[in-house]
Protein backbone atom coordinates (compact mmCIF):
# COMPACT_ATOMS: atom_id res chain seq x y z
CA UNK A 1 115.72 24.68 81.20
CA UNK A 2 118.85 23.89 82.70
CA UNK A 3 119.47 25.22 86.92
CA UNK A 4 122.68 26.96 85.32
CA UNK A 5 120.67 28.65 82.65
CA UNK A 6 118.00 30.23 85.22
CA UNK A 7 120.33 31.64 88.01
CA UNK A 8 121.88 34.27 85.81
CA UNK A 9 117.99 35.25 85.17
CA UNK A 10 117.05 36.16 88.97
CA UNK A 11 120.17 37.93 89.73
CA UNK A 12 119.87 40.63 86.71
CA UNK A 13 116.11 41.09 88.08
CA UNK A 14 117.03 43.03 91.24
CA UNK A 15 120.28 44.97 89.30
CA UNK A 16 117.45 46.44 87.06
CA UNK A 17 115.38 47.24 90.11
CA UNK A 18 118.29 49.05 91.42
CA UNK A 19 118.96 51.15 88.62
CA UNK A 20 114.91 51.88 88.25
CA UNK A 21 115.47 53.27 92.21
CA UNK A 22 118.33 55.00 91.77
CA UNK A 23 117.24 57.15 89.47
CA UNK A 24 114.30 58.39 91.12
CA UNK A 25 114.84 61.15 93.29
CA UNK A 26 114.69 60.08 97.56
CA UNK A 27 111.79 59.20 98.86
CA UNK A 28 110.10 61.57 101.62
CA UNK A 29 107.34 60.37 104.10
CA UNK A 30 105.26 63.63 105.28
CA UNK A 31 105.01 63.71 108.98
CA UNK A 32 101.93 64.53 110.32
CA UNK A 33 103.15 67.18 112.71
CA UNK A 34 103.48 70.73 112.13
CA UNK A 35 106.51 73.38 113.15
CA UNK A 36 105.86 74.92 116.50
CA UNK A 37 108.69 76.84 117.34
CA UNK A 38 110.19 80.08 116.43
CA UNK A 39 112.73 79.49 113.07
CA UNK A 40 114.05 81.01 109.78
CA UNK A 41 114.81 79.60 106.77
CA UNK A 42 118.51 79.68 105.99
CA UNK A 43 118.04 80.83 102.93
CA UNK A 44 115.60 83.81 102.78
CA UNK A 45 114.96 84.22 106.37
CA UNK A 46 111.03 83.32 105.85
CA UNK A 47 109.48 81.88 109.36
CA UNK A 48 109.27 78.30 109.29
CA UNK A 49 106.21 77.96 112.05
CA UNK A 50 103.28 76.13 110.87
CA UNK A 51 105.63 74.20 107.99
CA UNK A 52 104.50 70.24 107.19
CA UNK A 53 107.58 68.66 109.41
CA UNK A 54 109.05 66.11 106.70
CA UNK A 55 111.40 63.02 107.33
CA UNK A 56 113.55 61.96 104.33
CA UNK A 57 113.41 58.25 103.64
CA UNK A 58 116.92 57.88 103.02
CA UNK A 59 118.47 59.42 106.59
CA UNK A 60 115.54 59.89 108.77
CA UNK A 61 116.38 63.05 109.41
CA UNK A 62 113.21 65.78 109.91
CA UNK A 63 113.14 68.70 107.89
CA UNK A 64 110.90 71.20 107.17
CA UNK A 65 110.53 72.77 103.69
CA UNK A 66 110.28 77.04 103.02
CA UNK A 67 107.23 78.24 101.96
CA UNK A 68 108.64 81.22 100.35
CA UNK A 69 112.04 79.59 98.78
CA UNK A 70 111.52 76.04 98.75
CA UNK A 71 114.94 75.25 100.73
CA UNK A 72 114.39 72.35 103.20
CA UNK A 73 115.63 73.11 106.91
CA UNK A 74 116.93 71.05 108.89
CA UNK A 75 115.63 70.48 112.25
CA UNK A 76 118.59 69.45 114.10
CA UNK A 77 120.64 72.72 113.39
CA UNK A 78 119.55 75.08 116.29
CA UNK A 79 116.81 73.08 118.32
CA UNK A 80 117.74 75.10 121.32
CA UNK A 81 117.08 78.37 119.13
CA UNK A 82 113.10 79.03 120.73
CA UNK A 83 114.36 79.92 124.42
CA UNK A 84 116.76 82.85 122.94
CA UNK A 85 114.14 84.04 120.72
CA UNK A 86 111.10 84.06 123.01
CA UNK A 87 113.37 86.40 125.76
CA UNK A 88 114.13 88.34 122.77
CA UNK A 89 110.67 88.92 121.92
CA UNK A 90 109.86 89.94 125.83
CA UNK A 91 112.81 92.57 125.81
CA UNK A 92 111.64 93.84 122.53
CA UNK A 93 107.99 94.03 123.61
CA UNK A 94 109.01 95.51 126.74
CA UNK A 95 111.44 97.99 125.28
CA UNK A 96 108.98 98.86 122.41
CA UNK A 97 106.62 99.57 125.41
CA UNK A 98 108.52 101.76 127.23
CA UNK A 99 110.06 103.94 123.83
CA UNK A 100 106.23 104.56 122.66
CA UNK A 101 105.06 105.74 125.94
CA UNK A 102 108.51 108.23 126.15
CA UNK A 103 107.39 109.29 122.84
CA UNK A 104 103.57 110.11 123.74
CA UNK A 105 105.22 111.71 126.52
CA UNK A 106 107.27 113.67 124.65
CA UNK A 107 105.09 114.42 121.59
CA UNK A 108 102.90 115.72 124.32
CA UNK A 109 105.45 117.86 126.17
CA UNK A 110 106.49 119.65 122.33
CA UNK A 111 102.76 120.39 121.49
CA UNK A 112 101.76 121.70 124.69
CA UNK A 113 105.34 123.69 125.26
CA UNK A 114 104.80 125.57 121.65
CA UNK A 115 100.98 125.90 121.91
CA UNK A 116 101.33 127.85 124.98
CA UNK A 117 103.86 129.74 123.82
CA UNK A 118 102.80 130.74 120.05
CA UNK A 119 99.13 131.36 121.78
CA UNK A 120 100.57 133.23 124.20
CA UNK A 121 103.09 135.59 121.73
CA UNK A 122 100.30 136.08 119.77
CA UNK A 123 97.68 137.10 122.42
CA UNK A 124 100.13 140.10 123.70
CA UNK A 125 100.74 141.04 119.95
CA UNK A 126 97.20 141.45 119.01
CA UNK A 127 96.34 143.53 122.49
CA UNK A 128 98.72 145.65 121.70
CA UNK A 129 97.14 146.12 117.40
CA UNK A 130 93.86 146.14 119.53
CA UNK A 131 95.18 149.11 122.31
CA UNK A 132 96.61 151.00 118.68
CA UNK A 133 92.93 150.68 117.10
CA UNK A 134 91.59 152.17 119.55
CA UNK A 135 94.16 155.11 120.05
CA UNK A 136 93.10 156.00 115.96
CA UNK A 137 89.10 155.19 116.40
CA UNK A 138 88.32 155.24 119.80
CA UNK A 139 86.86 158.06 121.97
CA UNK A 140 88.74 160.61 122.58
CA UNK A 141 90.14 160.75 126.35
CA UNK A 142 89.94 163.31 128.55
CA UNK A 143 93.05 163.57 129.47
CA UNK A 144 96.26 164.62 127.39
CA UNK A 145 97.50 161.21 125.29
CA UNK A 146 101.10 160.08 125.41
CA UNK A 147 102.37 159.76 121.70
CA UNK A 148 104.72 157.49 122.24
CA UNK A 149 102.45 155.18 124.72
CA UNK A 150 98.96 155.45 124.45
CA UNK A 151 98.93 152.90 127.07
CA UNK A 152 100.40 155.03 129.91
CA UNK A 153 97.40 157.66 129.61
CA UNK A 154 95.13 156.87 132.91
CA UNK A 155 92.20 156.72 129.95
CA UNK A 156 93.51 154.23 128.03
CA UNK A 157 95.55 152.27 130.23
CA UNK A 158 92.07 151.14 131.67
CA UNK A 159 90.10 149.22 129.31
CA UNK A 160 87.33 150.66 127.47
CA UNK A 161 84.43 148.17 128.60
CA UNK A 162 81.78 150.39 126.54
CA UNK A 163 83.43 150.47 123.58
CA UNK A 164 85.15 147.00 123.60
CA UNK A 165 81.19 145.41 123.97
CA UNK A 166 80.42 147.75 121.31
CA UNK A 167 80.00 146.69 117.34
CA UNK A 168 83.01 148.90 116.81
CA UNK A 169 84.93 147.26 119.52
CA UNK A 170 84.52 143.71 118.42
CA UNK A 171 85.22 144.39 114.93
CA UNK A 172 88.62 146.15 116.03
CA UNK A 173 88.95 142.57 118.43
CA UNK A 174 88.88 140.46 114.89
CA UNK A 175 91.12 142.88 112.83
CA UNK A 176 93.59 142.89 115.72
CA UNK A 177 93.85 138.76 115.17
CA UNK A 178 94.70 139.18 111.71
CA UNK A 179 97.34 142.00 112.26
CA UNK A 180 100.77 140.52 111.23
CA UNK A 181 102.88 141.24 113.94
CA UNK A 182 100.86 138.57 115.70
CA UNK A 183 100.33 136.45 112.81
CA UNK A 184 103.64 136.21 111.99
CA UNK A 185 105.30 134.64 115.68
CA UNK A 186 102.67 132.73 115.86
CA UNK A 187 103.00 130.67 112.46
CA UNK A 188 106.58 130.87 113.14
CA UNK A 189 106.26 129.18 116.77
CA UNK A 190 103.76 126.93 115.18
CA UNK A 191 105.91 125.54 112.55
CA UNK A 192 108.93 125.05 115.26
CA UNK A 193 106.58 122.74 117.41
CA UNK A 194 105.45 120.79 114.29
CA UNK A 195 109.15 120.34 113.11
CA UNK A 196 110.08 119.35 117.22
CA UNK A 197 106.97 117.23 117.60
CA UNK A 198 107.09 115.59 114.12
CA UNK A 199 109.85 112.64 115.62
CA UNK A 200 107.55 111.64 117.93
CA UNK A 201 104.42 111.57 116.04
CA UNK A 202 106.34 109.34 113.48
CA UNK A 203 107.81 106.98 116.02
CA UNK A 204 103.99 106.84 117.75
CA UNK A 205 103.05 105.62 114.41
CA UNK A 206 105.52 103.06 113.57
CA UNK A 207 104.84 101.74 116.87
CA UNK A 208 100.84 101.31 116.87
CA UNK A 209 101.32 99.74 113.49
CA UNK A 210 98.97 97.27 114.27
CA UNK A 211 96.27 99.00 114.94
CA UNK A 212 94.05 100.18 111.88
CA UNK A 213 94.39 103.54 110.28
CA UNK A 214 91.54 105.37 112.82
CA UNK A 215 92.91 104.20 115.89
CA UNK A 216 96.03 105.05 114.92
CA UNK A 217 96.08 108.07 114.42
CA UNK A 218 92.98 108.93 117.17
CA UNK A 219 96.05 107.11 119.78
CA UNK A 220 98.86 109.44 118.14
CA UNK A 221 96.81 112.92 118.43
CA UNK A 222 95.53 112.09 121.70
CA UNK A 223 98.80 113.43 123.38
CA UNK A 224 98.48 116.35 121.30
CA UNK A 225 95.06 116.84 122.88
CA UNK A 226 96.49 116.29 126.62
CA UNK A 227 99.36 118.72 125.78
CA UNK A 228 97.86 121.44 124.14
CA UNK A 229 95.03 121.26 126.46
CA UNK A 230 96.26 121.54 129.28
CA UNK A 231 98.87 124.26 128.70
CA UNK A 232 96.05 126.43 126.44
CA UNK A 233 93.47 126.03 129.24
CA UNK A 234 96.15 127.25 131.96
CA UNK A 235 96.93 130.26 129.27
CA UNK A 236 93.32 130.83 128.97
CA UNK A 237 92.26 130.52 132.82
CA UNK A 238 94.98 132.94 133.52
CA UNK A 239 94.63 135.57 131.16
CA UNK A 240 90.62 135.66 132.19
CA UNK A 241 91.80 136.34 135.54
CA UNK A 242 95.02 137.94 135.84
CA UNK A 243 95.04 141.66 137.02
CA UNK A 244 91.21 141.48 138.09
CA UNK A 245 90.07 141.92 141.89
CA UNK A 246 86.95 142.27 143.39
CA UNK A 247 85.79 146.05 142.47
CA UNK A 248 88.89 146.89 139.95
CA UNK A 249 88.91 147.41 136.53
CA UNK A 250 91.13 145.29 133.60
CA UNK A 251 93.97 146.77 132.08
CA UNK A 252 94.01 146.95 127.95
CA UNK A 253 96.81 143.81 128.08
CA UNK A 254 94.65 141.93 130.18
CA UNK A 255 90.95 142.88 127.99
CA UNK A 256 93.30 142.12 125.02
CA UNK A 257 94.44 138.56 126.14
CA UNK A 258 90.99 137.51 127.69
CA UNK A 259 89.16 138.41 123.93
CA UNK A 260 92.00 136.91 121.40
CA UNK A 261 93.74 133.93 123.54
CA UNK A 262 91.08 131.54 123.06
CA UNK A 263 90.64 132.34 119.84
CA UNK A 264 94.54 131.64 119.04
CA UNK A 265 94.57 128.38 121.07
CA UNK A 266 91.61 127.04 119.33
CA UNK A 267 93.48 127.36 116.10
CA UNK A 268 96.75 125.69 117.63
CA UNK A 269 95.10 122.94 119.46
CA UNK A 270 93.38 122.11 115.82
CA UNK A 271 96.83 122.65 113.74
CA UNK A 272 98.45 120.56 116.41
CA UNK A 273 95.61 117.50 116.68
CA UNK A 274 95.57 117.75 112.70
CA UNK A 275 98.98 117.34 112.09
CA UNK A 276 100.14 114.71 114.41
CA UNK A 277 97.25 112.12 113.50
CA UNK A 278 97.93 113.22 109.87
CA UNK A 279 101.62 111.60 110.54
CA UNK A 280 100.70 108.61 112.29
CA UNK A 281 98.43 107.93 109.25
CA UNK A 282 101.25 108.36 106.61
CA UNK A 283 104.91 107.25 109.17
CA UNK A 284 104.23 103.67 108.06
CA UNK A 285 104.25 104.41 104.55
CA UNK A 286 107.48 106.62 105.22
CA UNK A 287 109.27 103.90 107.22
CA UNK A 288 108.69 101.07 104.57
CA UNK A 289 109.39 103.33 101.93
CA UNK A 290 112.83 104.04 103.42
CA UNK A 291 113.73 100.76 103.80
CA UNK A 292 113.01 100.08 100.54
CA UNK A 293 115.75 102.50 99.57
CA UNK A 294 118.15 101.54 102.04
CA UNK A 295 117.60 97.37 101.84
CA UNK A 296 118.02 95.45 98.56
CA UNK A 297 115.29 93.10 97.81
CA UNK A 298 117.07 89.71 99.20
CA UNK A 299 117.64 91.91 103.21
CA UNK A 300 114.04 93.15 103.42
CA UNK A 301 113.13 90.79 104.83
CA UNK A 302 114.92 91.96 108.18
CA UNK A 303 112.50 94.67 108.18
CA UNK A 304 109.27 92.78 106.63
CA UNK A 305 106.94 93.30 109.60
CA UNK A 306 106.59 96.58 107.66
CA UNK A 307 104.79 95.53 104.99
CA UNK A 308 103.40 92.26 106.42
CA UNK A 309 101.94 94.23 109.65
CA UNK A 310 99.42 96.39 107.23
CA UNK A 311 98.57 93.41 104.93
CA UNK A 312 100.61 94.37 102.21
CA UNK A 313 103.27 91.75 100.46
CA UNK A 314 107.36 92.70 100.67
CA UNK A 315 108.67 94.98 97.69
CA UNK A 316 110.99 92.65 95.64
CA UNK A 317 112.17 95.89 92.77
């Protein structure tokens, strides 16, 4: 065959070669590296770390590709970006820190201020049902009573010790619990510490997130226990004490206290315990499920430590 005849033959060869490469998509070489910095995908804000780094054939530029979205990311765009976000993770830790041990502080401050108080409202309101039993069952005194007061009568303004001990006495000490004037300020007082301590408990919660459900909450009621302890056990100590020397006798207000005061701070150190781990258990749940509400499904991922932190994959309705 002629040389003429040939040389049109091996240049068409590599034009059809160029055509078959052209219309393949660009070639990518895997690198066998992984991502070890701190970075978001442009696209859906999914972390990048632990991404296959990629180099594409064509440029040579490295990319990683979005496990979530697919988008590649470029490497070169914000190299410098793992500094910034490492002292923003220390301030954030730190600050975190400091905001959940306020708010055990506080949580404790709200349930030991209202225990105290509810306990003690309702201790003096059930002395005086207890002094007004008595005045209608009791013996009578000896001396002429004071209709208005029964109190200021030398009999009964010293305690009955006989009676009290007496079957009669302590059945008059359990009716005098469930009289309503002291019912009534103390589920009132009780409520107002619930509704004052509830900001804390919830904050507590969000910010133990990490920790399972049982340690949670045992962490969140804990400064429930500290609170109400200590301010019930100074209530109690005192009205066991108060008016009561060496050789004298108690005073109705003071028998009255030292019978029903433990009883009412028992209840209130249990509503208080109860309550608070109740909301650490459930603040989680509350915070995700208003940020559901307030993000749409493309920003939750701002917030997706929510759902991520307990396991649990982001909401995309």
């Amino acid at each position: 065959m002629p040389e003429s005849t040939r040389q049109p033959e091996t240049t068409r060869q590599p034009e059809t070669t160029r055509q078959q490469d052209t219309s393949r998509p660009p070639a990518v070489s895997p690198v066998r590296e992984t991502l070890d910095g701190d970075r978001l995908c442009m696209q859906c804000l999914h972390p990048l770390l632990g991404r296959t780094i990629e180099r594409d054939a064509d440029t040579g530029l490295l990319f990683v590709r979005c496990g979530e979205c697919g988008s590649p990311s470029a490497l070169f765009e914000y190299p410098t970006a793992t500094p910034w976000i490492n002292r923003i993770k220390s301030v954030t830790a730190s600050t975190l820190a400091a905001l959940v041990i306020a708010a055990a502080i506080a949580l404790a401050a709200a349930t030991g201020g209202f225990s105290g108080a509810s306990t003690s409202i309702a201790a003096q309101e059930s002395g005086n049902a207890l002094v007004a039993i008595y005045a209608r069952t009791g013996p009578r005194p000896t001396a002429p009573a004071d209709a208005a007061d029964p109190q200021k009568n030398t009999r009964w303004g010293v305690v009955d010790e006989d009676w009290l001990a007496s079957d009669a006495g302590q059945a008059a000490i359990s009716a005098s619990r469930r009289s309503w004037d002291a019912l009534l300020p103390f589920a009132l007082l009780q409520a107002i510490g619930l509704v004052v301590a509830t900001p804390f408990a919830i904050f507590l919660g969000i910010g133990l997130l990490r920790h399972s459900v049982l340690r949670r909450a045992i962490w969140c009621a804990l400064p429930a226990v500290v609170g109400s302890g200590i301010a019930l056990a100074i209530h109690t100590v005192d009205a066991q004490y108060s008016g009561v020397a060496v050789g004298s006798t108690r005073a109705w207000s003071n028998a009255a206290n030292a019978a029903n005061l433990p009883f009412f701070a028992a209840v209130s150190l249990c509503v208080m315990v109860a309550y608070t781990a109740l909301v650490a258990v459930v603040s989680p749940s509350i915070a995700a499920g208003v940020a559901r509400t307030i993000f749409p499904p493309r920003d939750r991922r701002l917030v997706g430590w929510l759902w991520e932190w307990r396991g649990k994959p982001i909401p995309r309705d």
